[in-house]
N, C-alpha and C. Protein backbone atom coordinates (compact mmCIF):
# COMPACT_ATOMS: atom_id res chain seq x y z
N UNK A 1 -6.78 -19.02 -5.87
CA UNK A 1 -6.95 -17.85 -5.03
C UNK A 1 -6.37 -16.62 -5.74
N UNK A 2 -6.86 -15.65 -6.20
CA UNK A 2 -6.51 -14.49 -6.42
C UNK A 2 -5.78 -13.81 -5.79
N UNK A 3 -5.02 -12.77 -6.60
CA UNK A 3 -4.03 -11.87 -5.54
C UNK A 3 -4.07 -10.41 -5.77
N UNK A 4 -4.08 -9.55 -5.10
CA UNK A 4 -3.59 -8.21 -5.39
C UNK A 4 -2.45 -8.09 -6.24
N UNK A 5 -1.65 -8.92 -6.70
CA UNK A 5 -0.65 -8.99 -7.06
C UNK A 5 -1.35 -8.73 -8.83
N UNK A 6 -2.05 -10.05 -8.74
CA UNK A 6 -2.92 -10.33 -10.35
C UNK A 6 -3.85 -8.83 -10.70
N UNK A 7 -4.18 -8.25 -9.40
CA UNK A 7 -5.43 -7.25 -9.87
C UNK A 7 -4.14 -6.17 -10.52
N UNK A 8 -3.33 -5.77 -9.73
CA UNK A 8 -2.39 -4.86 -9.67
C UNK A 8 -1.36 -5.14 -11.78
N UNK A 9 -1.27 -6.41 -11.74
CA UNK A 9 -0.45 -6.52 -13.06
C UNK A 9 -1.47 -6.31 -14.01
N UNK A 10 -3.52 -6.45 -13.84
CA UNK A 10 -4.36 -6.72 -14.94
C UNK A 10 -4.67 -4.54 -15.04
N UNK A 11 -4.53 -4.22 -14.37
CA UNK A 11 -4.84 -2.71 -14.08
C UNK A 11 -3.32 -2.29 -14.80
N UNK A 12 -2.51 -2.45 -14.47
CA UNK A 12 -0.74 -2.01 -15.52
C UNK A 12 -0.90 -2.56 -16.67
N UNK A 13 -1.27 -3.57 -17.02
CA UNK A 13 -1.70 -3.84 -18.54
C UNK A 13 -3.03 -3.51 -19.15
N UNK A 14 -3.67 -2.93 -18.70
CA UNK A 14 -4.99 -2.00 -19.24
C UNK A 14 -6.15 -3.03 -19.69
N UNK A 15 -5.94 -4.66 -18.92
CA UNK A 15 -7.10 -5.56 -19.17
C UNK A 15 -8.01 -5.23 -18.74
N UNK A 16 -9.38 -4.77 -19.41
CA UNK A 16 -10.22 -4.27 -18.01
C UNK A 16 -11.11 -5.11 -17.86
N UNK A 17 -11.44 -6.49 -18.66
CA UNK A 17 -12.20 -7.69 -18.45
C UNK A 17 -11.86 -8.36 -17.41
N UNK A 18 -10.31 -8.62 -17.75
CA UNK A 18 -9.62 -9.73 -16.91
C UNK A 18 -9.68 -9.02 -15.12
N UNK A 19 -9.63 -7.69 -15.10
CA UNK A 19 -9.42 -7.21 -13.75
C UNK A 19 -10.75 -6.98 -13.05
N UNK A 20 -11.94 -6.78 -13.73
CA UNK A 20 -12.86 -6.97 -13.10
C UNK A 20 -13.55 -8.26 -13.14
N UNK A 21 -12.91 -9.23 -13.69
CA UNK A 21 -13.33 -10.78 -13.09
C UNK A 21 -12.25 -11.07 -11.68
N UNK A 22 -11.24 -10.90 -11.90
CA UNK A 22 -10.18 -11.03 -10.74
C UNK A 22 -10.81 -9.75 -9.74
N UNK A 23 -11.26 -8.86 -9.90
CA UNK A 23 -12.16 -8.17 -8.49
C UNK A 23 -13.11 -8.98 -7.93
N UNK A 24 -14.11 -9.65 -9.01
CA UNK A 24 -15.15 -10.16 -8.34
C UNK A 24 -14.69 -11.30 -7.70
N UNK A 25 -13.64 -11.81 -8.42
CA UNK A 25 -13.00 -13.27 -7.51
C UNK A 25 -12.36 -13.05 -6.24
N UNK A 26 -11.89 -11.84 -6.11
CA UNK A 26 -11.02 -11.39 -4.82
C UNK A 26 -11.93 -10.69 -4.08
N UNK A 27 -12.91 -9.99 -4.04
CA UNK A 27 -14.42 -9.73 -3.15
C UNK A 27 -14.94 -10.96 -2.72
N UNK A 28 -15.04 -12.20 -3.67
CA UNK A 28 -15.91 -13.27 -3.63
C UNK A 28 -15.02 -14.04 -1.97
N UNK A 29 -13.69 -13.97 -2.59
CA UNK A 29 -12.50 -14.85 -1.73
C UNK A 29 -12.07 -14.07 -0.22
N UNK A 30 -12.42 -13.16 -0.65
CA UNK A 30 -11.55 -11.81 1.20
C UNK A 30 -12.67 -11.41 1.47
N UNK A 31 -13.83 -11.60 1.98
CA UNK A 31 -14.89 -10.29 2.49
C UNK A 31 -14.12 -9.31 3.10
N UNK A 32 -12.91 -9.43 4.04
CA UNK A 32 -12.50 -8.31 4.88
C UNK A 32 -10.91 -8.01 4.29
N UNK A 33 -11.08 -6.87 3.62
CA UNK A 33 -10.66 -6.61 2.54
C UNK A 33 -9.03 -5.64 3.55
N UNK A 34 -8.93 -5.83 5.09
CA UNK A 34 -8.04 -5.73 6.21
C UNK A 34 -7.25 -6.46 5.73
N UNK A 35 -7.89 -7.80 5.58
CA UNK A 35 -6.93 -8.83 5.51
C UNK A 35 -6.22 -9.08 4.57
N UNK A 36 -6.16 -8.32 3.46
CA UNK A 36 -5.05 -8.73 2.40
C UNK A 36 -3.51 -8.95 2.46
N UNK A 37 -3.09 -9.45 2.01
CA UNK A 37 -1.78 -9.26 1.90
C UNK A 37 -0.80 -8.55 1.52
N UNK A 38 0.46 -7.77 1.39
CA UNK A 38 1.38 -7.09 0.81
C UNK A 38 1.56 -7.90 -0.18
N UNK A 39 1.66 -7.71 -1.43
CA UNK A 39 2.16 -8.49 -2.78
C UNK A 39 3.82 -8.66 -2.38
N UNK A 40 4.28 -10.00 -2.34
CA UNK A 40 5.80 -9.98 -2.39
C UNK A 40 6.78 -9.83 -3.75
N UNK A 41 6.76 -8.38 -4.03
CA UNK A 41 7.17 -7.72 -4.68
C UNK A 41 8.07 -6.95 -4.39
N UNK A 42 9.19 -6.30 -5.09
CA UNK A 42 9.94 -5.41 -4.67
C UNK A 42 9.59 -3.94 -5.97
N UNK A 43 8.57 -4.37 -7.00
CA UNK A 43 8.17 -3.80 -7.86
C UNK A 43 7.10 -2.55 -7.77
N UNK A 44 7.59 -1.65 -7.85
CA UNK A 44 6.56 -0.42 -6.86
C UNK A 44 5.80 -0.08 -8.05
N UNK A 45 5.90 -0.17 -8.92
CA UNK A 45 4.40 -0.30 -10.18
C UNK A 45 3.91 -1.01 -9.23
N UNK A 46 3.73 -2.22 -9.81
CA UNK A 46 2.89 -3.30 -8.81
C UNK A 46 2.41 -3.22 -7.05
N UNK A 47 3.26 -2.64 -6.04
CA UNK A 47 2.91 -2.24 -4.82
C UNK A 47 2.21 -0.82 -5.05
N UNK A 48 2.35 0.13 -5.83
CA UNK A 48 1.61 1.13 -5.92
C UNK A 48 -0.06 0.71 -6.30
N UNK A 49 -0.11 -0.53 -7.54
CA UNK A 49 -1.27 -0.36 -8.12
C UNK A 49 -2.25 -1.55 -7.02
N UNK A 50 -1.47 -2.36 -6.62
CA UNK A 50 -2.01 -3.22 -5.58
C UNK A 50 -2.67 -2.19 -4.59
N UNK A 51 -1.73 -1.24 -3.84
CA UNK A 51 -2.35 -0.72 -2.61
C UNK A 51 -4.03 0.68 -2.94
N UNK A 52 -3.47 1.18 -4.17
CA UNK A 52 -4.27 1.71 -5.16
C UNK A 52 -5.89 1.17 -5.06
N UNK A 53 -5.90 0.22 -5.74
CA UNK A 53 -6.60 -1.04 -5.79
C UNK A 53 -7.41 -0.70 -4.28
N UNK A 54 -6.66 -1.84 -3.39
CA UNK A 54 -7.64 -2.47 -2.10
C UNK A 54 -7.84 -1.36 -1.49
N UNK A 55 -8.06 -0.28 -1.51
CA UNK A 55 -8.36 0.95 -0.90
C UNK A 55 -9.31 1.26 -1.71
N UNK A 56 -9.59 1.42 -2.63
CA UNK A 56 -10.36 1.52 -3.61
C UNK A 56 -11.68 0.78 -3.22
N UNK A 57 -11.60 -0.65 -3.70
CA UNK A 57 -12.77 -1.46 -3.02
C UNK A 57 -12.66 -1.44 -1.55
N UNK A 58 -11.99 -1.26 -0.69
CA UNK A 58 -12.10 -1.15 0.60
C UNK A 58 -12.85 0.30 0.93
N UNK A 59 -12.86 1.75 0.27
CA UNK A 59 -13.45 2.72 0.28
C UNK A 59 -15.18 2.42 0.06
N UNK A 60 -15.32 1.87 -1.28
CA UNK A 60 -16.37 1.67 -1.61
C UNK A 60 -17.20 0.76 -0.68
N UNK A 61 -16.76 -0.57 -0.21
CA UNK A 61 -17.32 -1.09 0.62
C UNK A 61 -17.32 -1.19 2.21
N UNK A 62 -16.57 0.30 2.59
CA UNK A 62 -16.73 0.83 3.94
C UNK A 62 -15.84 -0.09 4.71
N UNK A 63 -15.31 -0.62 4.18
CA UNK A 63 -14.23 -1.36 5.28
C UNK A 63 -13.11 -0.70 5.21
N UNK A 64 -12.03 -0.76 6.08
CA UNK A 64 -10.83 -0.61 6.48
C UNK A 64 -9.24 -1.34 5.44
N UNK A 65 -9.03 -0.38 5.15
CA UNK A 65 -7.63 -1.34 4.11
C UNK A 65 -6.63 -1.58 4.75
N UNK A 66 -5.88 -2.69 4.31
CA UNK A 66 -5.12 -3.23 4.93
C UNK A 66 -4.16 -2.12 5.31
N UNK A 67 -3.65 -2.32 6.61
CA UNK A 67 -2.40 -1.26 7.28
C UNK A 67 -1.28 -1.33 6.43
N UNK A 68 -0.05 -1.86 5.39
CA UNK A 68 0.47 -2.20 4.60
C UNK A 68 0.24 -1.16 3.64
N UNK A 69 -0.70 -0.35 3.32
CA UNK A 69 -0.90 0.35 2.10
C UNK A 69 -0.37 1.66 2.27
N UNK A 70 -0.11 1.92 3.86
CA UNK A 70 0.19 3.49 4.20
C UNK A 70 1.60 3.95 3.93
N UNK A 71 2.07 2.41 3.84
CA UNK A 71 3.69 2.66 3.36
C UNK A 71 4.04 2.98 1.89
N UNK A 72 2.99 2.28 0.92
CA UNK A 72 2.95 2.30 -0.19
C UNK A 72 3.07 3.90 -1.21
N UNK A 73 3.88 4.50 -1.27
CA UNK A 73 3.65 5.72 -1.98
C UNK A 73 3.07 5.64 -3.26
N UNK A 74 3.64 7.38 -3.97
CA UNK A 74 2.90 7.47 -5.09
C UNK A 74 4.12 7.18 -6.23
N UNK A 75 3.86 6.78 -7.57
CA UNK A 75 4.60 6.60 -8.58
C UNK A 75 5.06 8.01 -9.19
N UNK A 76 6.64 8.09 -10.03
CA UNK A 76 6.91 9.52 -10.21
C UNK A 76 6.67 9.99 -11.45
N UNK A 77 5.77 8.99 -12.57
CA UNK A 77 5.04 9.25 -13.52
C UNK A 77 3.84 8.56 -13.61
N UNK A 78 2.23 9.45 -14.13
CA UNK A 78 1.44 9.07 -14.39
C UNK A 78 0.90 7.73 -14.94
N UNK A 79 -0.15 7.38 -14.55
CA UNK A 79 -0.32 5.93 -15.16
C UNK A 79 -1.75 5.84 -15.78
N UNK A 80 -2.32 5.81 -16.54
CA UNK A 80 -3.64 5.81 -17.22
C UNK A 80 -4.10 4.69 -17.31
N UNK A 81 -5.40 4.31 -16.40
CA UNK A 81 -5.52 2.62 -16.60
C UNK A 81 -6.08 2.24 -18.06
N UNK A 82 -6.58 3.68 -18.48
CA UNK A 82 -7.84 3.10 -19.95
C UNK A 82 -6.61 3.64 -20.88
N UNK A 83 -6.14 2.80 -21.83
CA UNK A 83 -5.53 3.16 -23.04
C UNK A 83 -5.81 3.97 -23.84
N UNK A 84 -6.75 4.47 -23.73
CA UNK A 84 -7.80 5.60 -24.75
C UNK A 84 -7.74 6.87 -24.15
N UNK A 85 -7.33 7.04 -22.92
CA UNK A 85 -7.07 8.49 -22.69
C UNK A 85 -5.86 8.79 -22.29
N UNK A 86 -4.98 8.53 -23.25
CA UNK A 86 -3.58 8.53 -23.72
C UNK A 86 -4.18 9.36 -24.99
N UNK A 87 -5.05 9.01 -25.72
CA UNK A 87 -5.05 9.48 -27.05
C UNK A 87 -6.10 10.70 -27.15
N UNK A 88 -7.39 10.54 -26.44
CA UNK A 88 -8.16 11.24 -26.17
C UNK A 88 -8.24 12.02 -25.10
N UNK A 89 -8.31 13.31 -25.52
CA UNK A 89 -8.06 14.42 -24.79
C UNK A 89 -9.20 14.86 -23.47
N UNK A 90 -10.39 14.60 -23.91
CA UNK A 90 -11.48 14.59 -23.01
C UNK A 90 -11.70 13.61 -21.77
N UNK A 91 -11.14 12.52 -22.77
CA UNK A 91 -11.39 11.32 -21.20
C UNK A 91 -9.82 11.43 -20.28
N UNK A 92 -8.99 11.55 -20.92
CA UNK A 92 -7.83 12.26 -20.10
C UNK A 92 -8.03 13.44 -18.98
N UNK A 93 -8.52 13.86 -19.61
CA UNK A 93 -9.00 15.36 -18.17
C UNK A 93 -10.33 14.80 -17.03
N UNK A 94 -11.08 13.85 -17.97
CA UNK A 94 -11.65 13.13 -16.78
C UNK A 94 -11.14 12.31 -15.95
N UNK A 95 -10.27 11.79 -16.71
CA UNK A 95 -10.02 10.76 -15.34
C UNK A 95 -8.43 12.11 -14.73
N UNK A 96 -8.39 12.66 -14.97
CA UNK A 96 -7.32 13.26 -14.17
C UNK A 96 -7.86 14.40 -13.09
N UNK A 97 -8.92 14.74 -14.04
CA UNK A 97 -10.46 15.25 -12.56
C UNK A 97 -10.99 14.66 -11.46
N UNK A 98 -11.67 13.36 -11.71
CA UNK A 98 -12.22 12.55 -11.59
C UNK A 98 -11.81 11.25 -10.77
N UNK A 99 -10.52 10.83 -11.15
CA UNK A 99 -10.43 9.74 -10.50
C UNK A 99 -10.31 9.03 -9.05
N UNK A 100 -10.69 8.26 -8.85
CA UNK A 100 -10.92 8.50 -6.83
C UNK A 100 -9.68 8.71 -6.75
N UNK A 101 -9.90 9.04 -5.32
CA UNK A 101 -8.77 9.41 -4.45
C UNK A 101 -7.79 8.38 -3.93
N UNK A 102 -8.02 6.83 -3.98
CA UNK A 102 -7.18 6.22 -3.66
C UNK A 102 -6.13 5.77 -5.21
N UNK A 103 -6.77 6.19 -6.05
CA UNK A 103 -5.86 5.98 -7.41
C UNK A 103 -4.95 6.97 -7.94
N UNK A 104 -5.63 8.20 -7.59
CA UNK A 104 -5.02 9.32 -8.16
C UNK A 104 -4.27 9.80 -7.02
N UNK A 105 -3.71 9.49 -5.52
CA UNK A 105 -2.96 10.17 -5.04
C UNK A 105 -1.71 9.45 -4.74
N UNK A 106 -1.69 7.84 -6.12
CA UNK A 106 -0.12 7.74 -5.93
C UNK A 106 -0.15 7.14 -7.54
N UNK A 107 -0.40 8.36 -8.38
CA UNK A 107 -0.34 8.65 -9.73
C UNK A 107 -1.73 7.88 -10.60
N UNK A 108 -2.44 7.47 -10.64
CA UNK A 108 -2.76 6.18 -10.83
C UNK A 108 -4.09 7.19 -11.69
N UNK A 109 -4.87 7.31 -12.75
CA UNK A 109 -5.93 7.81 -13.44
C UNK A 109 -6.57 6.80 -14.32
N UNK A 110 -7.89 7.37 -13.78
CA UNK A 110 -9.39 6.85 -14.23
C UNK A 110 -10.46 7.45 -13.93
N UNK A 111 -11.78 6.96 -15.27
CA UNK A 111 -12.77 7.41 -15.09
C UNK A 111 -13.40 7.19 -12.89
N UNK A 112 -13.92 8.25 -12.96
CA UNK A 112 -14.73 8.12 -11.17
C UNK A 112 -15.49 6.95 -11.13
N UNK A 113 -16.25 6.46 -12.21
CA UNK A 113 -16.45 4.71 -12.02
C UNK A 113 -16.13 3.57 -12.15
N UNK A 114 -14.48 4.01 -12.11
CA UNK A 114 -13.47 2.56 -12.40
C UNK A 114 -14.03 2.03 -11.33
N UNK A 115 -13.99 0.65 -11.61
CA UNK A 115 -14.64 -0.82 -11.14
C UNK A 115 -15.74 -0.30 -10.40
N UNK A 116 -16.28 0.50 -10.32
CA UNK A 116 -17.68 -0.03 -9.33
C UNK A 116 -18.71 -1.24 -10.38
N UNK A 117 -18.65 -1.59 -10.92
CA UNK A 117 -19.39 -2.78 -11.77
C UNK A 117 -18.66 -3.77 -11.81
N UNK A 118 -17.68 -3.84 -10.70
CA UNK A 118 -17.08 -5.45 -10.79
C UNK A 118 -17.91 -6.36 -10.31
């Protein structure tokens, strides 16, 4: 069974294979994307990028995110999920333009079509 926990550590380590197989496994496993769980964490990287996350696919697929996420704030430095716009200046301003709203309003940057192709 997949966890927000796994999506949340594959998105902080910039896997972007491994996190959009663990999306499709965690869409495949929760249709009601309400029901997730709080990651039992005390690690607010990880509760930031978790709640980040299921709002994210919960936006896209019109459902409701779990109540748990409203507590979740924002991180007090930036986080770039693609390693490449650390270095590159263009995709940096995109995803700092660009990135939805459930990523970028508790630090979190990416291109505007992170995971919709999970």
């Amino acid at each position: 069974m997949v966890t927000l926990e796994q999506l949340a550590e594959a998105a902080l380590n910039r896997e972007g294979l491994l996190l959009r197989s663990l999306t499709q496994d965690l869409l495949r496993e929760n249709p009601n994307l309400s029901e997730c769980p709080k990651p039992q964490t005390n690690d607010s990287r990880i509760l930031a990028a978790a709640a980040s996350l299921v709002e994210l696919l919960a936006l896209r697929l019109r459902q409701t995110p779990p109540n748990w996420t409203k507590d979740i704030g924002a991180l007090p430095e930036p986080v770039y999920l693609l390693k490449a716009a650390e270095t590159m200046r263009r995709l940096r301003a995109l995803c700092e333009v660009g990135a939805p709203e459930p990523l970028r309003k508790r630090g979190f940057y990416a291109p505007p079509n992170f995971l919709e192709f999970a």
